[in-house]
C-alpha atoms as a PDB file:
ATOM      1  CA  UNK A   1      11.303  -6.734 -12.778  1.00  0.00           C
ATOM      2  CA  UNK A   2      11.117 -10.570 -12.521  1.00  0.00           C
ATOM      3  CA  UNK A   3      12.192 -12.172  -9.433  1.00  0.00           C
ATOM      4  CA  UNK A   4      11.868 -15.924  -8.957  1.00  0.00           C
ATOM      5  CA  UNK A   5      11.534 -17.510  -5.225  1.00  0.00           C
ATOM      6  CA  UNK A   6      11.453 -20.809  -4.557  1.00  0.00           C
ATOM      7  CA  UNK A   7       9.284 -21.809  -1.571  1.00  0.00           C
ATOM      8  CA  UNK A   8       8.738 -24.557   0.710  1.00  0.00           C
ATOM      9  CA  UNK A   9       5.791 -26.746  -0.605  1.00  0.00           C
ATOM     10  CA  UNK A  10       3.941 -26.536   2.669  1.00  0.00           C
ATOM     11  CA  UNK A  11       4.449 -22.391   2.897  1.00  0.00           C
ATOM     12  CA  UNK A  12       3.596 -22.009  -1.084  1.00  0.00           C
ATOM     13  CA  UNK A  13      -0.092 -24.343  -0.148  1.00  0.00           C
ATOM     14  CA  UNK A  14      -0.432 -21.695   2.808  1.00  0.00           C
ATOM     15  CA  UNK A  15       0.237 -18.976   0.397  1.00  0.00           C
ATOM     16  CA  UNK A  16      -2.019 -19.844  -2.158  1.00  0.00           C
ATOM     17  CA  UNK A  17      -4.769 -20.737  -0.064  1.00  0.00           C
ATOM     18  CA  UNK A  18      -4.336 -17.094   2.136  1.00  0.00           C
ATOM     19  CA  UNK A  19      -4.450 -15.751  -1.665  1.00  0.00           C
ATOM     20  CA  UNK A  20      -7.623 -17.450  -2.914  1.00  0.00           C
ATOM     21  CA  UNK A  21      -9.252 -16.298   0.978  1.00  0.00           C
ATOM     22  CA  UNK A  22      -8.466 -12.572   0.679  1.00  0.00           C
ATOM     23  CA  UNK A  23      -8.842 -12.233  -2.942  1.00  0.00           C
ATOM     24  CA  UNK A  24      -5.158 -11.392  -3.941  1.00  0.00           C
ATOM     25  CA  UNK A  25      -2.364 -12.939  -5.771  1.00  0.00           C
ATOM     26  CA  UNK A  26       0.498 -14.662  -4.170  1.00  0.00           C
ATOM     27  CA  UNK A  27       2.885 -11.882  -5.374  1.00  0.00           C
ATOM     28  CA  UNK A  28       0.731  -9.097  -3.668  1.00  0.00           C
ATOM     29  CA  UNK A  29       1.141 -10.616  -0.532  1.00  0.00           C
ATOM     30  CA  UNK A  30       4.564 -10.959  -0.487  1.00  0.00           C
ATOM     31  CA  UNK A  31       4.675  -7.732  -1.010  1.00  0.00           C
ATOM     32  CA  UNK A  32       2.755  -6.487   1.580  1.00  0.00           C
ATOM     33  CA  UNK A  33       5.358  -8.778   3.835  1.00  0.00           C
ATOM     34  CA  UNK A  34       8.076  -7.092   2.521  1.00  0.00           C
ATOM     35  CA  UNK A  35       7.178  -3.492   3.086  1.00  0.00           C
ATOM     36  CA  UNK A  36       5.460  -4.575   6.803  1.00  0.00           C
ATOM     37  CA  UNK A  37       8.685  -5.858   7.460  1.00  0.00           C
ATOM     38  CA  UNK A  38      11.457  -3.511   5.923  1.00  0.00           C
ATOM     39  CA  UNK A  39       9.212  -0.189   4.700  1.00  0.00           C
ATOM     40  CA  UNK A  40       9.873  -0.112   1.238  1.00  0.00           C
ATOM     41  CA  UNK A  41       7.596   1.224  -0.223  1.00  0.00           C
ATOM     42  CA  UNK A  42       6.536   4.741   0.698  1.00  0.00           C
ATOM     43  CA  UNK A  43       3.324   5.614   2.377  1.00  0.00           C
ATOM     44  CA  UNK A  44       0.787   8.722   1.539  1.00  0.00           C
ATOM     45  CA  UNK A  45       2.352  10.754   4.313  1.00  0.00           C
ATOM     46  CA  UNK A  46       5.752  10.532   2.893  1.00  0.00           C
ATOM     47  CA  UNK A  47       4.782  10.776  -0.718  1.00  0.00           C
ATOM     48  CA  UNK A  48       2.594  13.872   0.481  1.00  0.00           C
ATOM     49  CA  UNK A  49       5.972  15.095   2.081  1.00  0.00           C
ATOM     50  CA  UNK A  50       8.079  14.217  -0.809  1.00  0.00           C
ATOM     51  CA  UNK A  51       5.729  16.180  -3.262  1.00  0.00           C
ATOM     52  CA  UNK A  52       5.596  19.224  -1.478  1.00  0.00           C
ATOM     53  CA  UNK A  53       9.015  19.471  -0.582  1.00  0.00           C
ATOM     54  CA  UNK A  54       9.120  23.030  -2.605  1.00  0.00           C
ATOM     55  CA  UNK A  55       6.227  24.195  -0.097  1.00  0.00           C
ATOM     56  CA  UNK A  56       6.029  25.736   3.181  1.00  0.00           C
ATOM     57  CA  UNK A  57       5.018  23.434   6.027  1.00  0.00           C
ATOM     58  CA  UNK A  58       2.026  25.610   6.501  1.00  0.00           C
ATOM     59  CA  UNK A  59       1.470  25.282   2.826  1.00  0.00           C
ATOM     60  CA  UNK A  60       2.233  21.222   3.311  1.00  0.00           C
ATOM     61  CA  UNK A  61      -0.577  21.049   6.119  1.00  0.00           C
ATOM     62  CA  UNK A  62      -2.989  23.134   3.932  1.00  0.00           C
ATOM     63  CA  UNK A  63      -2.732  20.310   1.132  1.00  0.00           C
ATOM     64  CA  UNK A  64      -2.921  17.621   3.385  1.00  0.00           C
ATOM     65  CA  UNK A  65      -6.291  19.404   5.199  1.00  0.00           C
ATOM     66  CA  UNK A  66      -7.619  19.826   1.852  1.00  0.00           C
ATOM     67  CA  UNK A  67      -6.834  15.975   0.301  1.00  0.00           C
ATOM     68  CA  UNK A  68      -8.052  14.134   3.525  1.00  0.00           C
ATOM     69  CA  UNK A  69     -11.399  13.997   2.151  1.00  0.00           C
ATOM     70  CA  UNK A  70     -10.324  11.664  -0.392  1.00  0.00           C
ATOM     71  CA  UNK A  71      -9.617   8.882   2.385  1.00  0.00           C
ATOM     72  CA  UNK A  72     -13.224   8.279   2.963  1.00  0.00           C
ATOM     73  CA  UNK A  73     -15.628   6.642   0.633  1.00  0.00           C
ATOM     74  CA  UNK A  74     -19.159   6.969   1.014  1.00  0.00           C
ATOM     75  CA  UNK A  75     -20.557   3.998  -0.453  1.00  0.00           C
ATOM     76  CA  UNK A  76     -23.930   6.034  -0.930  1.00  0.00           C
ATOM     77  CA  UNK A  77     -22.056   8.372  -3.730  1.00  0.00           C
ATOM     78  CA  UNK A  78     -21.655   4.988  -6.094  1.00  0.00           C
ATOM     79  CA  UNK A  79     -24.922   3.923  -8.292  1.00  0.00           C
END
């Protein structure tokens, strides 16, 4: 959905030129404000919890064991 924000000139300068260092766009980092600040968006862990809610916890821990691979790249398995 659309939002429109009107911003300081000096802050919107700062924004674009922390978006054109880190390779992202304005609006990604304002969204990475927003959840630092209030949480909301949900994290792995919760969406983990929120998916197996029909599971045991043992059953909960047994996915999480077995998905934690998937947090580590090696950069060795990419031609």
């Amino acid at each position: 959905m659309p939002i429109s924000l009107r911003l300081p000139p000096e802050t919107n300068a700062r924004l674009q030129a922390l978006a054109a260092k880190t390779g992202k766009t304005k609006t990604a980092l304002i969204l990475e404000a927003l959840n630092k600040k209030y949480h909301i968006q949900k994290d792995r862990a919760q969406l983990i919890r929120d998916f197996s809610g029909w599971m045991s916890s043992a059953e909960s821990e047994v996915l999480r064991e077995s998905v934690a691979d998937f947090r580590i790249v090696n950069e060795g398995d990419w031609p």
